[in-house]
C-alpha atoms as a PDB file:
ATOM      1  CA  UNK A   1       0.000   0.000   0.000  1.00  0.00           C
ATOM      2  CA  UNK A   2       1.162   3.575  -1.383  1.00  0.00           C
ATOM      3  CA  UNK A   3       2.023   5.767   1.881  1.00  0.00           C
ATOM      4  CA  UNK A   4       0.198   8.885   2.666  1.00  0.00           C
ATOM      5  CA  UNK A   5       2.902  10.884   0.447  1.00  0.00           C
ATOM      6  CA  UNK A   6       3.448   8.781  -2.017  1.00  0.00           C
ATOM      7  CA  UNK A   7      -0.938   9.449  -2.955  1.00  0.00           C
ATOM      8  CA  UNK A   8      -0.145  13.169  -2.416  1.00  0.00           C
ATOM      9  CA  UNK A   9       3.134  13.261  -4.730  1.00  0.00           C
ATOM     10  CA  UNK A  10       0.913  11.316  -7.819  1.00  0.00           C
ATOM     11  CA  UNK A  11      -2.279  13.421  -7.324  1.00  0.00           C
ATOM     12  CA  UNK A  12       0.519  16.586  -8.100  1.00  0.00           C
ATOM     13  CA  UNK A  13       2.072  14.719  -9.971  1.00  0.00           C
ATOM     14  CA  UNK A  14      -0.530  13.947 -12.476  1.00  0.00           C
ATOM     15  CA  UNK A  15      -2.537  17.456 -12.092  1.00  0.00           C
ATOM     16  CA  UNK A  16       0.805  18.931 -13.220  1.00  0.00           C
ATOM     17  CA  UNK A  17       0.688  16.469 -16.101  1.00  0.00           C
ATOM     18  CA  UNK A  18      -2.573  17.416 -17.064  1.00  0.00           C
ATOM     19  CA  UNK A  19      -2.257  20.909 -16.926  1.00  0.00           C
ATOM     20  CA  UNK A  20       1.400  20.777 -19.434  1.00  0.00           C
ATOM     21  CA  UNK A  21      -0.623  18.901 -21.712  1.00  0.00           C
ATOM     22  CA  UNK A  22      -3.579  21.136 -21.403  1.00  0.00           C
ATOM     23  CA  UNK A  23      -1.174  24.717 -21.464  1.00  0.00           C
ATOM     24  CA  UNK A  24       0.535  22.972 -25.470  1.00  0.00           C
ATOM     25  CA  UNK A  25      -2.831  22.855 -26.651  1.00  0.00           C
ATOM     26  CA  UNK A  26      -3.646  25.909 -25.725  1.00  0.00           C
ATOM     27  CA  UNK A  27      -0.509  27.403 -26.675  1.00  0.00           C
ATOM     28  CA  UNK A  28      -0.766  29.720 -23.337  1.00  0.00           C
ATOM     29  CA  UNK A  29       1.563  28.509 -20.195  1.00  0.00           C
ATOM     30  CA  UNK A  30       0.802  31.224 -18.006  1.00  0.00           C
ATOM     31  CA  UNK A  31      -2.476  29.095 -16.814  1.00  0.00           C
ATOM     32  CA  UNK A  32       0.990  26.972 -15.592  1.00  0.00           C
ATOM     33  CA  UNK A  33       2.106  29.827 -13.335  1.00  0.00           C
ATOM     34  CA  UNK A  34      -1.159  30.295 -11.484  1.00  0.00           C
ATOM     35  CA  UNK A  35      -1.836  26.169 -11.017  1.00  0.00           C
ATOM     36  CA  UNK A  36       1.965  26.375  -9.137  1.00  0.00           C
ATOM     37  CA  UNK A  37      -0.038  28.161  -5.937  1.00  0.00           C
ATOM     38  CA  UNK A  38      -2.536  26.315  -6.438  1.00  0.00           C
ATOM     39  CA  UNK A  39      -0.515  23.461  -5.950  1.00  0.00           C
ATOM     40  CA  UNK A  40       1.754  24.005  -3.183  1.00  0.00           C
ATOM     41  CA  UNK A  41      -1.047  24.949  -1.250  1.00  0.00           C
ATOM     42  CA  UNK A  42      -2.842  21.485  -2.382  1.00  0.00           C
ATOM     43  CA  UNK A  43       0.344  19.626  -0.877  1.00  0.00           C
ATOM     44  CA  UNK A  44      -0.007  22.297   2.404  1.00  0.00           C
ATOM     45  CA  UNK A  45      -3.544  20.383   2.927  1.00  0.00           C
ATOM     46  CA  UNK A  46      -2.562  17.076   1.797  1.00  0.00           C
ATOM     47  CA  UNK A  47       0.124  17.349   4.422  1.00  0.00           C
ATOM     48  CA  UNK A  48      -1.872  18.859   7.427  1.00  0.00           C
ATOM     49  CA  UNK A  49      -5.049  16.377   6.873  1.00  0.00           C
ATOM     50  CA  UNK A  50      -3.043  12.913   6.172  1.00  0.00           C
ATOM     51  CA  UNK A  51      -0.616  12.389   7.982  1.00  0.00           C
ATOM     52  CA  UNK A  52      -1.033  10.226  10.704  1.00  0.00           C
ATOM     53  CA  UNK A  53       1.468  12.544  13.125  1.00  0.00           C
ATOM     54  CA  UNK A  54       0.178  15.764  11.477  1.00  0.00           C
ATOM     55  CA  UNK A  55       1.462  19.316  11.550  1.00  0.00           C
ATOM     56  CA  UNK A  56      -0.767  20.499  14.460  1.00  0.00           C
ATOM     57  CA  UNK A  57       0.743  18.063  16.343  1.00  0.00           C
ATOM     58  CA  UNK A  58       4.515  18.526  15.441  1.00  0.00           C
ATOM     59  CA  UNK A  59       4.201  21.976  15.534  1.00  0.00           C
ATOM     60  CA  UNK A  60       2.456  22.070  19.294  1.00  0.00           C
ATOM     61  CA  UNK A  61       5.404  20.171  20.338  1.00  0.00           C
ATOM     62  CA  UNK A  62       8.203  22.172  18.486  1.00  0.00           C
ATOM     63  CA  UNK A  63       6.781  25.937  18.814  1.00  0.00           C
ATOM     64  CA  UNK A  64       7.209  25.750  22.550  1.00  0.00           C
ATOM     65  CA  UNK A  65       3.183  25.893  23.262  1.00  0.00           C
ATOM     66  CA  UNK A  66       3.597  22.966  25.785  1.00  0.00           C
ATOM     67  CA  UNK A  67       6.158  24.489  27.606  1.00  0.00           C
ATOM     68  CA  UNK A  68       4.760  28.122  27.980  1.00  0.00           C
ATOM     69  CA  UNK A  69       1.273  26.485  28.928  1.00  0.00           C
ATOM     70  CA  UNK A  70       2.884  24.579  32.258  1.00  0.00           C
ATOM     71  CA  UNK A  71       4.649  27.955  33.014  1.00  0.00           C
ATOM     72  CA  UNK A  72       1.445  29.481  32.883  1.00  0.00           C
ATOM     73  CA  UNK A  73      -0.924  26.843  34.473  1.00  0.00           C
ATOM     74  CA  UNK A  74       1.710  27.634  37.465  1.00  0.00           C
ATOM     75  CA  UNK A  75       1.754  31.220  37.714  1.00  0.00           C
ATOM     76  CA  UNK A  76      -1.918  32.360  36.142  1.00  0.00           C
ATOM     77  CA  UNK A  77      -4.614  31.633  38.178  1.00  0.00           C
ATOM     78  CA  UNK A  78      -7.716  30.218  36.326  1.00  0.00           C
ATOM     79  CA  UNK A  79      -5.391  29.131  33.115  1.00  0.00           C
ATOM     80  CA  UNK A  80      -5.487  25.637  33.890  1.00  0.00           C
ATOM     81  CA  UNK A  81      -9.668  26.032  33.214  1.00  0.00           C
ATOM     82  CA  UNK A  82      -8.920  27.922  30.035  1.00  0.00           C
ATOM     83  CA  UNK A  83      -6.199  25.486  28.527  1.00  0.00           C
ATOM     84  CA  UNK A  84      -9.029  22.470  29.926  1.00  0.00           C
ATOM     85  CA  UNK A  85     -11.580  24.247  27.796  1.00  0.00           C
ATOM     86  CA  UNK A  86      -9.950  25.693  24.505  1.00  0.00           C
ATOM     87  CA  UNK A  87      -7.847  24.203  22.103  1.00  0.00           C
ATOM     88  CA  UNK A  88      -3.935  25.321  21.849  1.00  0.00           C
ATOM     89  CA  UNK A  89      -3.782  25.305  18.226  1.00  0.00           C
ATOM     90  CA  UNK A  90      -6.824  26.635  17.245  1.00  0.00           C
ATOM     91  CA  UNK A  91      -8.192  28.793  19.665  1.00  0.00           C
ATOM     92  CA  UNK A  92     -12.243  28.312  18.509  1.00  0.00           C
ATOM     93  CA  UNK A  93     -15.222  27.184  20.383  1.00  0.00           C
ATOM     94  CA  UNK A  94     -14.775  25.841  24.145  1.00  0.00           C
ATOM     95  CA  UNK A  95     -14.801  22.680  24.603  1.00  0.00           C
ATOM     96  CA  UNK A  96     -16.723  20.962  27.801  1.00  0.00           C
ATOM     97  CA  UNK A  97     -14.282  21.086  30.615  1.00  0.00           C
ATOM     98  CA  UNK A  98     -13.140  17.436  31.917  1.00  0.00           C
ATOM     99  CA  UNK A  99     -13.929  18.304  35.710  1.00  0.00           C
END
């Protein structure tokens, strides 16, 4: 079975393909130029959503996010409720607290 990347890298793959062909019969290869952003924003999502570790999760332990939060839970009263009840990585709704 293909990995996660392996998909990601022949869906771009291909699309690229596609869109060569499709820019010679044309005869016009700026459509090229705007599919590129297109495209590594594509692989951005591809990334984020597949992977089994995933970016929010490699990049909550690498920014630091864990370590600033037990700083905080120890000197700001009432942040240990907060962090219980909103997510670190994207601060939306609250969540029902555990206690």
């Amino acid at each position: 079975m293909l990995s996660n990347y392996a998909i990601a890298a022949l869906i771009i793959l291909g699309s690229m393909v596609v869109l060569w062909l499709l820019s010679l019969l044309v005869k016009d290869s700026s459509i090229v130029d705007i599919y590129w952003g297109t495209g590594f924003v594509f692989t951005a999502w591809v990334y984020f959503f597949l992977t089994p570790d995933g970016y929010a999760a490699r990049t909550r332990r690498v920014s630091g996010v864990t370590m600033l939060e037990k700083s905080l839970k120890e000197s700001k009263p009432g942040y240990k409720e907060y962090v219980e009840t909103i997510n670190a990585f994207i601060p939306w709704f609250p969540r029902e607290s555990s206690s």
